[in-house]
PDB file of N, CA and C in Angstrom:
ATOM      1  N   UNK A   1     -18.308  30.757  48.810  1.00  0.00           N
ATOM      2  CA  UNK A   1     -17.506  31.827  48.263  1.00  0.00           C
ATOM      3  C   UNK A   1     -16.032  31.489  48.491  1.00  0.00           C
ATOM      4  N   UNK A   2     -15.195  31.555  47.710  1.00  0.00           N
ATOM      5  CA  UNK A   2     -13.977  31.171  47.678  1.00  0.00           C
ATOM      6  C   UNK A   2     -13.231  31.972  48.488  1.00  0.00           C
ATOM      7  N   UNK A   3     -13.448  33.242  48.494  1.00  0.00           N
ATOM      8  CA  UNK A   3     -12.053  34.090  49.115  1.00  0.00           C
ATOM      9  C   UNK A   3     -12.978  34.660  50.646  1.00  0.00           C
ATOM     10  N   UNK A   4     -13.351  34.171  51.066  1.00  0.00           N
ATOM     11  CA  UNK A   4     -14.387  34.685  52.026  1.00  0.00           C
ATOM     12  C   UNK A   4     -13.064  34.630  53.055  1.00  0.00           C
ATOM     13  N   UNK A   5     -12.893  34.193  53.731  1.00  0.00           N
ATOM     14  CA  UNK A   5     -11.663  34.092  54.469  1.00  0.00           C
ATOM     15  C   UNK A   5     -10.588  35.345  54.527  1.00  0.00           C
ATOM     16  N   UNK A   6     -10.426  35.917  52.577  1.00  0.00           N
ATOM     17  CA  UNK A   6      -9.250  36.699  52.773  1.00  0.00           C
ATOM     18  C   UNK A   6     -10.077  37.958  53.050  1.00  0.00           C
ATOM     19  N   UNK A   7     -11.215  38.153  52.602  1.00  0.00           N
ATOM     20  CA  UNK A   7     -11.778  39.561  53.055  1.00  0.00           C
ATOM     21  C   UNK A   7     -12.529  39.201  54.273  1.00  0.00           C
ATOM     22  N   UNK A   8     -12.814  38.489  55.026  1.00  0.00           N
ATOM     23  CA  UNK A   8     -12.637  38.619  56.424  1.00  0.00           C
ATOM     24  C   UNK A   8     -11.295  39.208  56.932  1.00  0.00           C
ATOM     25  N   UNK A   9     -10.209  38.764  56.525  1.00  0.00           N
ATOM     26  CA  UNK A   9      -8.762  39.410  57.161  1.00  0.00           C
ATOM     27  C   UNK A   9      -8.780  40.489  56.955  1.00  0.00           C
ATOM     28  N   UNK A  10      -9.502  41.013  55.831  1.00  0.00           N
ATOM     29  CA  UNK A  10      -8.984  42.878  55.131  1.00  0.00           C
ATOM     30  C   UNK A  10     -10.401  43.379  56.032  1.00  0.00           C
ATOM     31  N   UNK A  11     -11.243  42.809  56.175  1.00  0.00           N
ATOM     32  CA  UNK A  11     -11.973  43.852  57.605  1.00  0.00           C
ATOM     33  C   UNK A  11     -11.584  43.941  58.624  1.00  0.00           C
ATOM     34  N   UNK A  12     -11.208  42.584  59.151  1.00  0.00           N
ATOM     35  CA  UNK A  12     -10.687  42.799  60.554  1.00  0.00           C
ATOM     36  C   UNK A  12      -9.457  43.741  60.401  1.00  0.00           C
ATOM     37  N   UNK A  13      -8.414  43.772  59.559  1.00  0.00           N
ATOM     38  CA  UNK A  13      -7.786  44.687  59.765  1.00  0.00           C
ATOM     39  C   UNK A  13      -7.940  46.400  59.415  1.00  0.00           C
ATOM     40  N   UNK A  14      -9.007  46.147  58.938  1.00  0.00           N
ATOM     41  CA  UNK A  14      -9.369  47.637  58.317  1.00  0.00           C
ATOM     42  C   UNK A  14     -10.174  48.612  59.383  1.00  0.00           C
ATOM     43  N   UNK A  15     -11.280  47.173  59.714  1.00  0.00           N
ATOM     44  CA  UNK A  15     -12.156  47.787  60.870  1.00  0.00           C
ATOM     45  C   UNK A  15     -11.779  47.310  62.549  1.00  0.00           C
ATOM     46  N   UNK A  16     -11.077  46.169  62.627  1.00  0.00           N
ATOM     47  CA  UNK A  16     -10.882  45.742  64.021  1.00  0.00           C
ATOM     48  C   UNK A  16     -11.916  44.670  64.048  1.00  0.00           C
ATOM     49  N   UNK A  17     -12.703  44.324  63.279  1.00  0.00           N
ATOM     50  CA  UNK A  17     -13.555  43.613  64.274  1.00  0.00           C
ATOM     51  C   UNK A  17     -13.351  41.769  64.337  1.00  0.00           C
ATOM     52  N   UNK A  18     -13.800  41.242  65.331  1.00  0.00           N
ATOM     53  CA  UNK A  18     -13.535  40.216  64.958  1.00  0.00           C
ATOM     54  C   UNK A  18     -13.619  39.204  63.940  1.00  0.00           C
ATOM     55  N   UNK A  19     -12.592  38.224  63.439  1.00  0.00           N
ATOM     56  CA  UNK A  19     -12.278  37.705  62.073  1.00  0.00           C
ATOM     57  C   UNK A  19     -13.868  36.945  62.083  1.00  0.00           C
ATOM     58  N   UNK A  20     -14.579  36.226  63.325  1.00  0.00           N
ATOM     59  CA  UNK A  20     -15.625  35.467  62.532  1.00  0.00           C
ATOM     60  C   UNK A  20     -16.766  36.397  62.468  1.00  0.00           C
ATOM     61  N   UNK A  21     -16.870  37.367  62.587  1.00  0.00           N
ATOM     62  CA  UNK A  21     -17.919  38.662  62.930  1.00  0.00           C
ATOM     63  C   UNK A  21     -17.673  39.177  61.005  1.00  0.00           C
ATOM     64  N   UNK A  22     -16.811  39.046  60.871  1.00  0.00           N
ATOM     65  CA  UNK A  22     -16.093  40.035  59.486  1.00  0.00           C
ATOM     66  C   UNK A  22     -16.216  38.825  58.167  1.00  0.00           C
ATOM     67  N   UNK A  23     -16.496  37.452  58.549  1.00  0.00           N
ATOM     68  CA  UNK A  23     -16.478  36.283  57.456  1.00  0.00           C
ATOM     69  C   UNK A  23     -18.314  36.412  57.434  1.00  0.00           C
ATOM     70  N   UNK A  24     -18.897  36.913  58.829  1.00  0.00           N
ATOM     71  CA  UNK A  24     -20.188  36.823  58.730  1.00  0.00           C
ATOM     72  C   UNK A  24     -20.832  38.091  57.672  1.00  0.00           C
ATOM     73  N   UNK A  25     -20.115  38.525  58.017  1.00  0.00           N
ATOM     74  CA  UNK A  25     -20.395  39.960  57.286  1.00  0.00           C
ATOM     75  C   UNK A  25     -20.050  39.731  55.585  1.00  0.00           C
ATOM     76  N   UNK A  26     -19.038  39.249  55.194  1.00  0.00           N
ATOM     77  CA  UNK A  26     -18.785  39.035  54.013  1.00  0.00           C
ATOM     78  C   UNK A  26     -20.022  38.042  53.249  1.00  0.00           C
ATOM     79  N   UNK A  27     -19.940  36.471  54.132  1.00  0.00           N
ATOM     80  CA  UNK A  27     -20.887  36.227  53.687  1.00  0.00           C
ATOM     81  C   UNK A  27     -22.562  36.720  53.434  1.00  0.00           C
ATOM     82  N   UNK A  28     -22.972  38.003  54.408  1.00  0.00           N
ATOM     83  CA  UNK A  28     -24.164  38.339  54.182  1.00  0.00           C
ATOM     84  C   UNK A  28     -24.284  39.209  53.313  1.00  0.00           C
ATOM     85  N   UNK A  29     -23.171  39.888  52.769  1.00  0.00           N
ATOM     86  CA  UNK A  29     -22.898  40.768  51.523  1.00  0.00           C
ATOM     87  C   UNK A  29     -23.011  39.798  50.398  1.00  0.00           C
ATOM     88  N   UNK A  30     -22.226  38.811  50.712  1.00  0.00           N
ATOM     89  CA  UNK A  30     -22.552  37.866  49.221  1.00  0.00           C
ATOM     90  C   UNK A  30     -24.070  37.189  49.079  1.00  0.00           C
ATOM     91  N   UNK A  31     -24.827  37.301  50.227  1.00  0.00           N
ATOM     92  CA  UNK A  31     -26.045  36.914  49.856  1.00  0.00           C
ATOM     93  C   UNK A  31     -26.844  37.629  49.018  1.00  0.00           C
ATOM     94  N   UNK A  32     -26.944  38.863  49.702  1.00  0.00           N
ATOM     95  CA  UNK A  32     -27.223  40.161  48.817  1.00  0.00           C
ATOM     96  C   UNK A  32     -27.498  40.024  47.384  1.00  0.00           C
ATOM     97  N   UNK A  33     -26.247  40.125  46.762  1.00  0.00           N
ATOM     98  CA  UNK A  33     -25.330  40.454  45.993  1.00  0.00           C
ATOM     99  C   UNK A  33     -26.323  38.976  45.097  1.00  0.00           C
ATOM    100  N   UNK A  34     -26.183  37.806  45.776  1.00  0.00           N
ATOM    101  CA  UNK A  34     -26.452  36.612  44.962  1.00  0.00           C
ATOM    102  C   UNK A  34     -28.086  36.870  45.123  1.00  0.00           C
ATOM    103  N   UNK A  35     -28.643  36.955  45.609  1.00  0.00           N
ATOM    104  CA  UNK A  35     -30.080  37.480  45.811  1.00  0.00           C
ATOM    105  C   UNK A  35     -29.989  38.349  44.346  1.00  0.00           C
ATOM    106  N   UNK A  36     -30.005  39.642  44.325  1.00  0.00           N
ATOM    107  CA  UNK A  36     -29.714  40.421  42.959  1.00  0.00           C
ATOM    108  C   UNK A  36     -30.047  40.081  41.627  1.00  0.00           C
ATOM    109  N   UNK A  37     -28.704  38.970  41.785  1.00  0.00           N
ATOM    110  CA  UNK A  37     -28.602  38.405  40.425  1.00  0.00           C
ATOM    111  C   UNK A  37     -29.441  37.355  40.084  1.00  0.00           C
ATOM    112  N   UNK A  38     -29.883  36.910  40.994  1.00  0.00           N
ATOM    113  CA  UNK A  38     -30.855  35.897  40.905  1.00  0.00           C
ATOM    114  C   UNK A  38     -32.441  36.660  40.258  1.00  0.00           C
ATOM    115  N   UNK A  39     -32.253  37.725  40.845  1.00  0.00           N
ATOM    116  CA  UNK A  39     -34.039  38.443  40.887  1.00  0.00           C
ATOM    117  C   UNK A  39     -33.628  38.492  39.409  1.00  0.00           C
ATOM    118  N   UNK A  40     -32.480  39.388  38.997  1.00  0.00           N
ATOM    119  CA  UNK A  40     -32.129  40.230  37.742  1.00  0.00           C
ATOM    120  C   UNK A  40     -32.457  38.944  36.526  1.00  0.00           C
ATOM    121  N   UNK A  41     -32.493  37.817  36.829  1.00  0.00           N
ATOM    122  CA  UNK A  41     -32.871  36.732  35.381  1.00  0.00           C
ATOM    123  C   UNK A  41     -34.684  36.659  35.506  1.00  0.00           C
ATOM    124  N   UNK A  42     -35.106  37.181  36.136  1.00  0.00           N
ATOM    125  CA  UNK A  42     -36.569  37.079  36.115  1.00  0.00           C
ATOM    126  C   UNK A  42     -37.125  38.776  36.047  1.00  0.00           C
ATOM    127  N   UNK A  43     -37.241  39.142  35.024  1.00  0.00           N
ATOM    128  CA  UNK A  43     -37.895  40.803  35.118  1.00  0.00           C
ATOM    129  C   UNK A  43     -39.162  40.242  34.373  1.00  0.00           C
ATOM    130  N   UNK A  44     -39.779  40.441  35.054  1.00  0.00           N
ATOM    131  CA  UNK A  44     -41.212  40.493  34.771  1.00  0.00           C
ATOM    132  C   UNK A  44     -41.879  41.545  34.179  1.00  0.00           C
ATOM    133  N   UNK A  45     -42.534  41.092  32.691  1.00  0.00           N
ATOM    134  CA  UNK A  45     -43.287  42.585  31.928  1.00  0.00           C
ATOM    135  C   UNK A  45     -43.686  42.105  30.655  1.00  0.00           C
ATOM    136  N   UNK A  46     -44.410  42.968  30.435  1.00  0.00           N
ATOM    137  CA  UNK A  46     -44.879  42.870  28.567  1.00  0.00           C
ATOM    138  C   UNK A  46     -43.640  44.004  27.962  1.00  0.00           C
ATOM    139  N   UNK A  47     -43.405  43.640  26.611  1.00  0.00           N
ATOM    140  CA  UNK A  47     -42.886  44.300  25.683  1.00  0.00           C
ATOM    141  C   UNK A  47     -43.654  44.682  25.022  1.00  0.00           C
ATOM    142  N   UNK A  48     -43.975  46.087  24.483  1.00  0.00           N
ATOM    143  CA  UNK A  48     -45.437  46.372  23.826  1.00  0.00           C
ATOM    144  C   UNK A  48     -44.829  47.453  22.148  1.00  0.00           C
ATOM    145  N   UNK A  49     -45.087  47.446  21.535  1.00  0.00           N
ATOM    146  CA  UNK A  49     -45.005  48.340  20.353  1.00  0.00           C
ATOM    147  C   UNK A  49     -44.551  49.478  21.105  1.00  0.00           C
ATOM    148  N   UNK A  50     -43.411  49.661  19.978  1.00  0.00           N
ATOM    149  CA  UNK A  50     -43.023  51.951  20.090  1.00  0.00           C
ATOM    150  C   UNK A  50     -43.761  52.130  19.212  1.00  0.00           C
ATOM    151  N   UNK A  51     -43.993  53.476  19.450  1.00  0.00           N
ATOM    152  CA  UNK A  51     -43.921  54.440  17.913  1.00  0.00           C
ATOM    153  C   UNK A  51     -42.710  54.599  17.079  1.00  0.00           C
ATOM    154  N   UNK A  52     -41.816  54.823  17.965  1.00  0.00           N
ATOM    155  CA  UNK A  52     -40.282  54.156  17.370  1.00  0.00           C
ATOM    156  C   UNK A  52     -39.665  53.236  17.028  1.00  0.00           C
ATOM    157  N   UNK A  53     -39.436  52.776  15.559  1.00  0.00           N
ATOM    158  CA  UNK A  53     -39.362  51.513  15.224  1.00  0.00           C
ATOM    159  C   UNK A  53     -38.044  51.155  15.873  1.00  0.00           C
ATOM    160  N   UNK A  54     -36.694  52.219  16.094  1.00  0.00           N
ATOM    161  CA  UNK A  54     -35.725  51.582  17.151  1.00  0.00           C
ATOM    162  C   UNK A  54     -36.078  51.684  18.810  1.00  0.00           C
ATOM    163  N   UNK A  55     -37.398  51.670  18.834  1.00  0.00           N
ATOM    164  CA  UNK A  55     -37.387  51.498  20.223  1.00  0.00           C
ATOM    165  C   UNK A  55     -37.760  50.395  21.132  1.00  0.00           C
ATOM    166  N   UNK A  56     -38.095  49.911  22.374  1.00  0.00           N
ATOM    167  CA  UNK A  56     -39.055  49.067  22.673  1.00  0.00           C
ATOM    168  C   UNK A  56     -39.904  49.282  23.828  1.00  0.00           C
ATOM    169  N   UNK A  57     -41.161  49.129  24.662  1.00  0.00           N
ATOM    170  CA  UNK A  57     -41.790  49.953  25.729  1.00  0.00           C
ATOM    171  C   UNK A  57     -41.485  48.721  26.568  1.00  0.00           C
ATOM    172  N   UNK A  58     -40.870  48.561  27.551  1.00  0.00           N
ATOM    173  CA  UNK A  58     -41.134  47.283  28.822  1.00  0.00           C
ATOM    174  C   UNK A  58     -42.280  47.775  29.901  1.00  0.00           C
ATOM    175  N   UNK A  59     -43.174  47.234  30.267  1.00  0.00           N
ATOM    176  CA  UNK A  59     -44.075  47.486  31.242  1.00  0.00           C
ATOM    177  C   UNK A  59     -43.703  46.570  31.884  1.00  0.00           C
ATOM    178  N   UNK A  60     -43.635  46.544  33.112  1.00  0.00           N
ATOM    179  CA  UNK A  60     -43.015  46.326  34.494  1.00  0.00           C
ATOM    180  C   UNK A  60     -44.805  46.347  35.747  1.00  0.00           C
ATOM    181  N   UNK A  61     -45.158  44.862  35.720  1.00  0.00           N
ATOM    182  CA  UNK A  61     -46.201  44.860  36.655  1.00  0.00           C
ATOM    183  C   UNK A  61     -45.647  44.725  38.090  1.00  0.00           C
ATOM    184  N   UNK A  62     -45.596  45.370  39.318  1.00  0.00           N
ATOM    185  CA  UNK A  62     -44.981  45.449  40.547  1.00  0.00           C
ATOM    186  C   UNK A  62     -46.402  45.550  41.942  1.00  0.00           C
ATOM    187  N   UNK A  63     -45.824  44.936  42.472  1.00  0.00           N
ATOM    188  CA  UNK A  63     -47.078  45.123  43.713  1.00  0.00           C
ATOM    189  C   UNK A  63     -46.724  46.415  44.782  1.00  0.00           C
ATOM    190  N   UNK A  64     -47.728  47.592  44.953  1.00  0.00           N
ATOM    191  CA  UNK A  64     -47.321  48.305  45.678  1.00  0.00           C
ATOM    192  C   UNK A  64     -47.566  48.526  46.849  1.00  0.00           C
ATOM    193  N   UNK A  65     -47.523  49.358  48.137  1.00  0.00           N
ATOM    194  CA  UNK A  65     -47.399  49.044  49.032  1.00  0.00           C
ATOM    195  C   UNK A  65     -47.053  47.470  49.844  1.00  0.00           C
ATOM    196  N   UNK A  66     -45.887  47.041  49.337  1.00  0.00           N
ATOM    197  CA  UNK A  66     -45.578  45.749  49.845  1.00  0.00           C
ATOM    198  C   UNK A  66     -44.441  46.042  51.234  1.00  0.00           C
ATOM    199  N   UNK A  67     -45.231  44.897  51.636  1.00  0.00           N
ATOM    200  CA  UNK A  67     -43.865  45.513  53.455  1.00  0.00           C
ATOM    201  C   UNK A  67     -42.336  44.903  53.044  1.00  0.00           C
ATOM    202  N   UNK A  68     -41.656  46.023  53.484  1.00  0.00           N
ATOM    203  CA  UNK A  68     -40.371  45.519  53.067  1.00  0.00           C
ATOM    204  C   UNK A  68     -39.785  44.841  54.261  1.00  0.00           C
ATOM    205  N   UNK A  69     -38.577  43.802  53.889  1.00  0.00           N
ATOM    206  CA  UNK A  69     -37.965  42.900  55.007  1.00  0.00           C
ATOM    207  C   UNK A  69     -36.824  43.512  55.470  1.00  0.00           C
TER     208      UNK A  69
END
């Protein structure tokens, strides 16, 4: 991440905490964040007929009760 550095400075000064505590933090926000976008190019589903010719149905297969991390 390019600016990781300058928003480490804008926490530490915002929150106090220390600058490599606040670059750690930035970077685990950008993991997040890159995690996300990564999932968001893979949606998994059928597209199935509307009754509405401007419409479209996405079905979305998901596993439930899965333990979260």
């Amino acid at each position: 991440m390019a600016n990781k550095e300058e928003l480490g400075q804008l926490i530490t000064l915002e929150q106090g905490k220390p600058l490599k505590e606040a670059i750690g933090e930035v970077n685990y926000g950008a993991a997040f964040i890159e995690y996300s976008a990564e999932e968001a190019k893979r949606v998994y589903g059928d597209i199935i007929p509307s009754p509405l010719a401007d419409r479209r149905l996405l079905v979305l297969k998901q596993v439930w009760n899965k333990a979260c991390w």
